[in-house]
N, C-alpha and C. Protein backbone atom coordinates (compact mmCIF):
# COMPACT_ATOMS: atom_id res chain seq x y z
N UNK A 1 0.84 -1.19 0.00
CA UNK A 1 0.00 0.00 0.00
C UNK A 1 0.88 1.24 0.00
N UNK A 2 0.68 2.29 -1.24
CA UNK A 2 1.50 3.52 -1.03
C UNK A 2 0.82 4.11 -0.29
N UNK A 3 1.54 5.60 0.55
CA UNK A 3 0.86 6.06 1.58
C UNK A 3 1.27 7.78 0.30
N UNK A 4 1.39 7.96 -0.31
CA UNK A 4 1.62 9.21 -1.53
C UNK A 4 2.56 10.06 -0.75
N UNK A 5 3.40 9.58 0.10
CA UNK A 5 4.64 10.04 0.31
C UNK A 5 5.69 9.94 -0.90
N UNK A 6 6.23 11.56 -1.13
CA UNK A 6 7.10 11.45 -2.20
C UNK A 6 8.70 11.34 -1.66
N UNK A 7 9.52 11.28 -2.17
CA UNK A 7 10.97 11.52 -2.33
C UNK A 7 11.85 12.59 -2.67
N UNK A 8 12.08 13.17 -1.94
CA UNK A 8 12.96 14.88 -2.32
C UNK A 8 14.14 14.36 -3.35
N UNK A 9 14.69 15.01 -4.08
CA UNK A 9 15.52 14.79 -4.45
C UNK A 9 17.19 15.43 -3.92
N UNK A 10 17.13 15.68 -3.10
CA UNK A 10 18.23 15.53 -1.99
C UNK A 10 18.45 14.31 -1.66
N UNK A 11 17.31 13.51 -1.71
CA UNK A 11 17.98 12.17 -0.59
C UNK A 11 18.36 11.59 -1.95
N UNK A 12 18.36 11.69 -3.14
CA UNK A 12 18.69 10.78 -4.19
C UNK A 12 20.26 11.16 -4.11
N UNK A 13 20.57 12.32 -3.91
CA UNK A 13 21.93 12.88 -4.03
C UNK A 13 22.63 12.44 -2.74
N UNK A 14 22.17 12.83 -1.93
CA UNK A 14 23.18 12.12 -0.81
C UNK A 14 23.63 10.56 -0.78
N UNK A 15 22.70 10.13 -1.47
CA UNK A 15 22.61 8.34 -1.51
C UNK A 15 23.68 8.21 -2.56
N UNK A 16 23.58 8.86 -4.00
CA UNK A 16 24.51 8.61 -4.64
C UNK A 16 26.27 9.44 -4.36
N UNK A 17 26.19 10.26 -3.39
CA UNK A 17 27.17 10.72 -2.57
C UNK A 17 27.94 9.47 -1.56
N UNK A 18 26.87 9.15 -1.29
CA UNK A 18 27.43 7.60 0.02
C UNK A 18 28.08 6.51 -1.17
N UNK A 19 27.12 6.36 -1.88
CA UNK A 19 27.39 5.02 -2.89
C UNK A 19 28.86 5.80 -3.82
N UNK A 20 29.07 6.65 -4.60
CA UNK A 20 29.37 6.49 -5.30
C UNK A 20 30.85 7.57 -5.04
N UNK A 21 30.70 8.32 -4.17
CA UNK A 21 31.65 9.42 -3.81
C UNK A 21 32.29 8.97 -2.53
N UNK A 22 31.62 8.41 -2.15
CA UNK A 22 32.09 7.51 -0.52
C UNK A 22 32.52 9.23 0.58
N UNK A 23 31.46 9.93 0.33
CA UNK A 23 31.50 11.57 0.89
C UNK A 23 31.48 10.45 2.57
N UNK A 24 30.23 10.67 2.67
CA UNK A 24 29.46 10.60 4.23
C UNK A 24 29.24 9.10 3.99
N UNK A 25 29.45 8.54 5.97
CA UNK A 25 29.38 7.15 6.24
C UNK A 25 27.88 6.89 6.13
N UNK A 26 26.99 7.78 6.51
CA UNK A 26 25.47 7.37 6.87
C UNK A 26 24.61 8.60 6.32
N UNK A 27 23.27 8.91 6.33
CA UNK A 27 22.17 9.49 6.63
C UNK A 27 20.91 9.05 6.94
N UNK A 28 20.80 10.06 7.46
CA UNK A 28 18.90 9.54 8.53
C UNK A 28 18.19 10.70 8.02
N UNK A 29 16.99 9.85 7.18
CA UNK A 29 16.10 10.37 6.49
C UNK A 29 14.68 10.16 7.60
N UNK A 30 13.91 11.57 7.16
CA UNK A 30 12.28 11.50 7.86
C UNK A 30 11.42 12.10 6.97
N UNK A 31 10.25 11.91 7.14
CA UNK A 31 9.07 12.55 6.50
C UNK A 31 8.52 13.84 7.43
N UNK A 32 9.14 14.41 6.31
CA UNK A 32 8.41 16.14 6.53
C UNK A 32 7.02 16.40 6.15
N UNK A 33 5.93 16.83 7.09
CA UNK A 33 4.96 17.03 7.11
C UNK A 33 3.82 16.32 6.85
N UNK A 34 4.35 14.70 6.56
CA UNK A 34 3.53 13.71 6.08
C UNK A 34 3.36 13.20 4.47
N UNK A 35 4.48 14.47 4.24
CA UNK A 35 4.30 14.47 2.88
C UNK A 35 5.24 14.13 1.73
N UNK A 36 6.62 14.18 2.15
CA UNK A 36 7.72 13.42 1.48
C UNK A 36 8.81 13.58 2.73
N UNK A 37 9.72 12.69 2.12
CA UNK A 37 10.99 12.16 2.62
C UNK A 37 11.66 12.94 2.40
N UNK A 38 12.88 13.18 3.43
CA UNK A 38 13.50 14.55 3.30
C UNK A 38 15.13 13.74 4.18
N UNK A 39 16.23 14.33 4.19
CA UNK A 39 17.16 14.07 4.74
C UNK A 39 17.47 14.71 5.85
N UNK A 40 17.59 14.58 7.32
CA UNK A 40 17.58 15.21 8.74
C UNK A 40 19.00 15.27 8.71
N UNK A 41 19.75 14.10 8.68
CA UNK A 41 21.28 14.40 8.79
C UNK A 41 22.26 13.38 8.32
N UNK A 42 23.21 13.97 7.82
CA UNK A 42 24.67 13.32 7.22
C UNK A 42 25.97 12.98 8.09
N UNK A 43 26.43 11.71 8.09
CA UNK A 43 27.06 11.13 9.53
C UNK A 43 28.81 11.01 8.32
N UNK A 44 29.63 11.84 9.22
CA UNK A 44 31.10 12.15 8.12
C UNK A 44 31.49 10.75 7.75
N UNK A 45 31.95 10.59 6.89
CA UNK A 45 33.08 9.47 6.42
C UNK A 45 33.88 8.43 7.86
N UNK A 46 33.77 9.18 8.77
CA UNK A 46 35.08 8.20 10.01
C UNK A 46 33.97 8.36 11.06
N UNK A 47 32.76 8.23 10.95
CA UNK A 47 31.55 8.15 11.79
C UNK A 47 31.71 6.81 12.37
N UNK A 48 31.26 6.78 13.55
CA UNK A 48 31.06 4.81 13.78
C UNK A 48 29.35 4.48 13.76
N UNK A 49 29.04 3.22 13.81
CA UNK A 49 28.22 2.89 13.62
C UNK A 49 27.45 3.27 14.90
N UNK A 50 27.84 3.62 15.81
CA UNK A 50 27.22 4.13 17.57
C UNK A 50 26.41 5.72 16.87
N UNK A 51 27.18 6.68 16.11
CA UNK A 51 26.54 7.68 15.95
C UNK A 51 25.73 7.72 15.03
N UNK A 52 25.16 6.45 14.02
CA UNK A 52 24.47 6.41 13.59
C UNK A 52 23.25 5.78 14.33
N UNK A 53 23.32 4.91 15.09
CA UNK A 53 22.17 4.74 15.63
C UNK A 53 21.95 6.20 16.58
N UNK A 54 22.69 6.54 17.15
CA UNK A 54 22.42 8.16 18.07
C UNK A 54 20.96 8.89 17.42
N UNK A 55 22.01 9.09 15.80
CA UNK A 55 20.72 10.31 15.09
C UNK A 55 19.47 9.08 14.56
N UNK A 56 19.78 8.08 14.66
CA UNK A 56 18.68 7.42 13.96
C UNK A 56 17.24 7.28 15.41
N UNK A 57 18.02 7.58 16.56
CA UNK A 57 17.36 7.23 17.61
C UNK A 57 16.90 9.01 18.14
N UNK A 58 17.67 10.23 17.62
CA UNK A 58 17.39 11.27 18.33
C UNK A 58 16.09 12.15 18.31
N UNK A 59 15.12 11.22 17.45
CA UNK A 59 13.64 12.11 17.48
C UNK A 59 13.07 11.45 19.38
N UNK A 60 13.42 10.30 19.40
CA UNK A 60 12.98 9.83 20.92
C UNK A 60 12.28 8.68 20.47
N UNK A 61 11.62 8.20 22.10
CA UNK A 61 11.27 6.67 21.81
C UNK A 61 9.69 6.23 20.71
N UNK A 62 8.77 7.99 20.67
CA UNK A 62 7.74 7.98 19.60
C UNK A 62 8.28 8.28 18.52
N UNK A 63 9.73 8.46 17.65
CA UNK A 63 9.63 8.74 16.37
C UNK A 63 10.09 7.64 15.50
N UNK A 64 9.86 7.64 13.98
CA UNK A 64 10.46 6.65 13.06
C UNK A 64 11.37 7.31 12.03
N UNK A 65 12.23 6.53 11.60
CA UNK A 65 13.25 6.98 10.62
C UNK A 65 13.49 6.10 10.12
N UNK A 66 14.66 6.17 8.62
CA UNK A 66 14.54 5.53 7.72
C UNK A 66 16.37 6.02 8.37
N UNK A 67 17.36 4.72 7.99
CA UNK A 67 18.57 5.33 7.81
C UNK A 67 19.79 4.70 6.85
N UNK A 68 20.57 4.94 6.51
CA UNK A 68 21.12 4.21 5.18
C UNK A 68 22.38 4.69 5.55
N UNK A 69 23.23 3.09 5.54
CA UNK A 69 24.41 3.32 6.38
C UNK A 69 25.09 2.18 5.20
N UNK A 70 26.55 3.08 5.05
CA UNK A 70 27.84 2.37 4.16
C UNK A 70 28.39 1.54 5.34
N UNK A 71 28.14 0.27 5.33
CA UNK A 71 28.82 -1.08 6.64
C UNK A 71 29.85 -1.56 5.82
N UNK A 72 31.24 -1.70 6.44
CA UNK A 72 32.30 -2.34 6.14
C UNK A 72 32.60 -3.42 7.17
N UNK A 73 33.46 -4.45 6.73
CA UNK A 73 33.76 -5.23 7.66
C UNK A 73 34.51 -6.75 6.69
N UNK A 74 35.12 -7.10 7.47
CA UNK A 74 35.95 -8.17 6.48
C UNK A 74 35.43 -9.72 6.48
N UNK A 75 35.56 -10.08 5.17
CA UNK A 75 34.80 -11.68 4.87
C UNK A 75 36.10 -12.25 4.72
N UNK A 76 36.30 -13.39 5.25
CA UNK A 76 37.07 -14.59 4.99
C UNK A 76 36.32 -15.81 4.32
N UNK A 77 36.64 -16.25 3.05
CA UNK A 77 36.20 -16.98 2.42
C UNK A 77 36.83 -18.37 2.74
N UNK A 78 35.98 -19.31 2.47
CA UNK A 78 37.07 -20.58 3.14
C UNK A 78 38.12 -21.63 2.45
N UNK A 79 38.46 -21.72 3.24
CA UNK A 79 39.33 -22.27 1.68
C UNK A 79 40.89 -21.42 1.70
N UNK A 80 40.57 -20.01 2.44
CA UNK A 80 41.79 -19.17 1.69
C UNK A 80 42.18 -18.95 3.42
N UNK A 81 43.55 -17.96 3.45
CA UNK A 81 44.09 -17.54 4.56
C UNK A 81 44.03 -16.16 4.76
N UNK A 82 43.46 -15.37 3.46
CA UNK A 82 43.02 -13.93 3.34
C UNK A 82 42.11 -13.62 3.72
N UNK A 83 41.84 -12.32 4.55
CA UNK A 83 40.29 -11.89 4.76
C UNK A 83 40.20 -10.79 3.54
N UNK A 84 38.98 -10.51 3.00
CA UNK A 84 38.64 -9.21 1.83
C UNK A 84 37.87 -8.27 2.94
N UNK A 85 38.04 -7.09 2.49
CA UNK A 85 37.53 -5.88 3.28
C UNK A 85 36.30 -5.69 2.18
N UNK A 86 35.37 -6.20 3.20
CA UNK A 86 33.54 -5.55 2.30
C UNK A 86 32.82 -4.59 3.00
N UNK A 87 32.18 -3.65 1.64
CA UNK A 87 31.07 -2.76 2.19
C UNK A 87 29.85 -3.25 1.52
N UNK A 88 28.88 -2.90 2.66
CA UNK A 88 27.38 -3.06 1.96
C UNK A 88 26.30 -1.53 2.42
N UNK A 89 26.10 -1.56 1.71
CA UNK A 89 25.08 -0.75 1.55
C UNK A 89 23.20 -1.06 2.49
N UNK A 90 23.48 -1.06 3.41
CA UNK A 90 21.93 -1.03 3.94
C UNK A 90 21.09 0.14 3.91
N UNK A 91 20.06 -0.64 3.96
CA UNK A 91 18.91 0.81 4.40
C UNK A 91 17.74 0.49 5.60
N UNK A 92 17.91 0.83 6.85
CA UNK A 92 17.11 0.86 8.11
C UNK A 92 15.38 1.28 8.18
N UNK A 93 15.20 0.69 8.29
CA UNK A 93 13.55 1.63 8.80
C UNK A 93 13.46 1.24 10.62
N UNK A 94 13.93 1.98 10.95
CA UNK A 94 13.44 2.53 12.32
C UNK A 94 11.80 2.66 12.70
N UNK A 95 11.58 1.92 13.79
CA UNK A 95 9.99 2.06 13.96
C UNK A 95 9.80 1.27 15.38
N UNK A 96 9.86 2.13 16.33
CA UNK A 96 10.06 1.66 17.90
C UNK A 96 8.83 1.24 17.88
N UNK A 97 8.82 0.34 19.03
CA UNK A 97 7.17 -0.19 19.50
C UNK A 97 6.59 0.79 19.84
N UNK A 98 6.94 1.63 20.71
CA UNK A 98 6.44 2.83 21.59
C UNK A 98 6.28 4.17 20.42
N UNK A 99 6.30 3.90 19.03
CA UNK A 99 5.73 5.03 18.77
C UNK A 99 4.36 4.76 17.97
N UNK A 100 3.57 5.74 17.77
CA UNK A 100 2.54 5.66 17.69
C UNK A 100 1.88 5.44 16.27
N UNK A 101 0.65 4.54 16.46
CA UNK A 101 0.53 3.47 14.99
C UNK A 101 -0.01 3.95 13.95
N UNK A 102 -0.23 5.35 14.04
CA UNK A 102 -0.37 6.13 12.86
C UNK A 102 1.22 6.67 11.85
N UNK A 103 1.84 6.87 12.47
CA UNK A 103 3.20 6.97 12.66
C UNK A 103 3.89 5.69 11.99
N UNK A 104 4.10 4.69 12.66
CA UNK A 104 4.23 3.35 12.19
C UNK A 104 3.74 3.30 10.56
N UNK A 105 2.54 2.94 10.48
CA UNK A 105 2.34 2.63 9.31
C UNK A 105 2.53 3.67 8.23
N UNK A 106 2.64 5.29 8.75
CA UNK A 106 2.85 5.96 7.64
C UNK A 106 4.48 5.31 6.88
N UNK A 107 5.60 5.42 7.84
CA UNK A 107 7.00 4.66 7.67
C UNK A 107 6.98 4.02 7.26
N UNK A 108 5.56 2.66 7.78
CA UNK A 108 6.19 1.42 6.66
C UNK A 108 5.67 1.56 5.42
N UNK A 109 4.27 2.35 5.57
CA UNK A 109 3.99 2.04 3.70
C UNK A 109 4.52 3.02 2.54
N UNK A 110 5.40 4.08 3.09
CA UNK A 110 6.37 4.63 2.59
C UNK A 110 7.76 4.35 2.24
N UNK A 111 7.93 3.13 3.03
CA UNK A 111 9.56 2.47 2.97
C UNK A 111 9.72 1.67 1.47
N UNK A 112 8.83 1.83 0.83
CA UNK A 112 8.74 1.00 -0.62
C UNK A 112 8.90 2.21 -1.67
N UNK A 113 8.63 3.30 -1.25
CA UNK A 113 8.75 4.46 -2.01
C UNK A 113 10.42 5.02 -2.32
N UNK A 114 10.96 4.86 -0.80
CA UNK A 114 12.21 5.36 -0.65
C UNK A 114 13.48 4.35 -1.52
N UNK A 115 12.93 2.92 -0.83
CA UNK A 115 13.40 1.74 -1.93
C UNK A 115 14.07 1.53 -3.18
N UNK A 116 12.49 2.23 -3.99
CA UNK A 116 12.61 2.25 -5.55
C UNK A 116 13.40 3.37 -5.53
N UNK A 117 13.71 4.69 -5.29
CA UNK A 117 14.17 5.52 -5.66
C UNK A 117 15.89 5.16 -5.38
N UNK A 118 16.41 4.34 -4.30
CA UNK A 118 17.41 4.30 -3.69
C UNK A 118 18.06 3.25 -4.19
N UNK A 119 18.72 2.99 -5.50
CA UNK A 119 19.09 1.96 -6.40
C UNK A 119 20.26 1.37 -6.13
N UNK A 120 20.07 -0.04 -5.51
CA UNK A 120 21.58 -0.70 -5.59
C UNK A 120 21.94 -0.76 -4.15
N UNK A 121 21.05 -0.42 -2.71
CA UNK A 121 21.08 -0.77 -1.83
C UNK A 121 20.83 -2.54 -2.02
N UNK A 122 22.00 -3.27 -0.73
CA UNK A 122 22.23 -4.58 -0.84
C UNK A 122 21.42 -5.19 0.36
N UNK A 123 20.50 -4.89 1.26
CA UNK A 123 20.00 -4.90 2.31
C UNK A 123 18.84 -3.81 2.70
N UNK A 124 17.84 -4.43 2.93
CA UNK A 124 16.84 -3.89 3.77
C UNK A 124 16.19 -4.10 5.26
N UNK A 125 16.22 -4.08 6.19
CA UNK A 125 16.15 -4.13 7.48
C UNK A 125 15.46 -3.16 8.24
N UNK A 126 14.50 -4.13 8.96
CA UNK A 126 12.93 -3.69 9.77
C UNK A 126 13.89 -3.37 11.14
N UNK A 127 13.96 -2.32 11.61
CA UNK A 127 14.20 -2.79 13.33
C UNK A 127 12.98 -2.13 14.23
N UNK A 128 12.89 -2.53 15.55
CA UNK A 128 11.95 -2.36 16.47
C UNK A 128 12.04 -2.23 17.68
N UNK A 129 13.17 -2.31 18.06
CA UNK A 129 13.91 -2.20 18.98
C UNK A 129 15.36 -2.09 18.75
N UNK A 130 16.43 -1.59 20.09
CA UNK A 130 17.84 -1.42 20.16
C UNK A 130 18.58 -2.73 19.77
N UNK A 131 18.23 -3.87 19.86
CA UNK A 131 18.36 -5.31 19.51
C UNK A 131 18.90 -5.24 18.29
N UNK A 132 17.47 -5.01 17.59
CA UNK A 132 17.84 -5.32 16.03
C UNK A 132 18.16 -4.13 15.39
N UNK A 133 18.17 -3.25 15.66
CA UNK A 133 19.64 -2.74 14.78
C UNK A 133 21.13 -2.34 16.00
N UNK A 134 21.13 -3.19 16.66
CA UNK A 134 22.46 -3.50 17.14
C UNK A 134 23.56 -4.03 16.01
N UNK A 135 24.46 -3.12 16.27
CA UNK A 135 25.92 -3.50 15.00
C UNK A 135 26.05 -5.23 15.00
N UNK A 136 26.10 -5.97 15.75
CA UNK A 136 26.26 -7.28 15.34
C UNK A 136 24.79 -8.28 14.78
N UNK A 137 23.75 -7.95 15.65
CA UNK A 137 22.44 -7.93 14.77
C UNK A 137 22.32 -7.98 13.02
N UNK A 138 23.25 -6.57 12.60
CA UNK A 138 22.89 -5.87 11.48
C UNK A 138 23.94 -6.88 10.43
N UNK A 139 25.58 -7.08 11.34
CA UNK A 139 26.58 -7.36 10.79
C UNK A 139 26.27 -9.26 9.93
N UNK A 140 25.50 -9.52 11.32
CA UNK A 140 24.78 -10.80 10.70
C UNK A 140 23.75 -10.98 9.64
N UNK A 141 23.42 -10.19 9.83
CA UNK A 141 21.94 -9.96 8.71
C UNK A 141 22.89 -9.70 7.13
N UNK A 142 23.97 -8.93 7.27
CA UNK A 142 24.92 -8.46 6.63
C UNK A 142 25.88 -10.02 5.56
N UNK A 143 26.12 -10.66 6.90
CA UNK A 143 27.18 -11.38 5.99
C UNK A 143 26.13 -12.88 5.66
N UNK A 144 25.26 -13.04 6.06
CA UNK A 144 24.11 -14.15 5.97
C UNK A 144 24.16 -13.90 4.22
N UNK A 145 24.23 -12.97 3.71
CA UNK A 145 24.30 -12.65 2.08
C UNK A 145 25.92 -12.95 1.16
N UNK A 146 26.51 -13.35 2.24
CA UNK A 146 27.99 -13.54 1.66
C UNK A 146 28.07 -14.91 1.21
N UNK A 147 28.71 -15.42 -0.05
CA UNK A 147 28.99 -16.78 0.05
C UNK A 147 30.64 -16.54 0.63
N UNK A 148 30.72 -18.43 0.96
CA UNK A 148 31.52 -18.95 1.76
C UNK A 148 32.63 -19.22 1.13
């Protein structure tokens, strides 16, 4: 179900800034006024993954966000004695229990909007708590896509 939330075209640019310029480690995107997706903030290049959950968490325990984070981390394939240094590209939808279910569903039936526009993300991920988007949570969800 679309909810006729649109897509600014800022967040297309920052995305292809992360992907393709390797500018900024993260951004945390929200919906302005109910009415499109907009970008709140850009997390620098040597950001850790702690200050991305920070801004992804700083509306409080009623808000939702969308956040799209460049994850690195090294795969060892088996067989070999080398590890390879990988990045993936996720994209978060933030949506605490405790916020409210008008709220909720505007996020989720908008998270298909942001999707299509956001090309070549390798991961999509629901969280609902501090759990699941905990860095090793995410890192698993992450390499579960790696072959061996």
């Amino acid at each position: 179900m679309a909810s006729g939330v649109t897509v600014s075209d800022i967040c297309k640019t920052t995305y292809e800034e992360i992907k393709k310029d390797k500018k900024y480690r993260y951004v945390v995107f929200f919906i302005k006024d109910e009415k499109q997706i907009d970008v709140e903030v850009v997390g620098p290049r040597d950001a850790a993954y702690d200050a991305f959950l920070e801004d992804l968490q700083k509306g409080g325990s009623g808000e939702c966000r969308y956040g799209l984070f460049d994850f690195e981390y090294t795969h060892q394939c088996q067989g070999t004695s080398e590890a390879s240094k990988k990045q993936k590209l996720f994209l978060m939808l933030w949506c605490p229990d405790t916020a409210k279910v008008k709220k909720k569903m505007l996020y989720s039936s908008s998270f298909d909007a942001l999707k299509k526009s956001l090309v070549g993300v390798q991961k999509y991920i629901q969280a609902t708590d501090a759990s699941e988007a905990a860095m090793d949570a995410v890192e698993e969800k992450l390499r579960a896509t790696d072959r061996n």
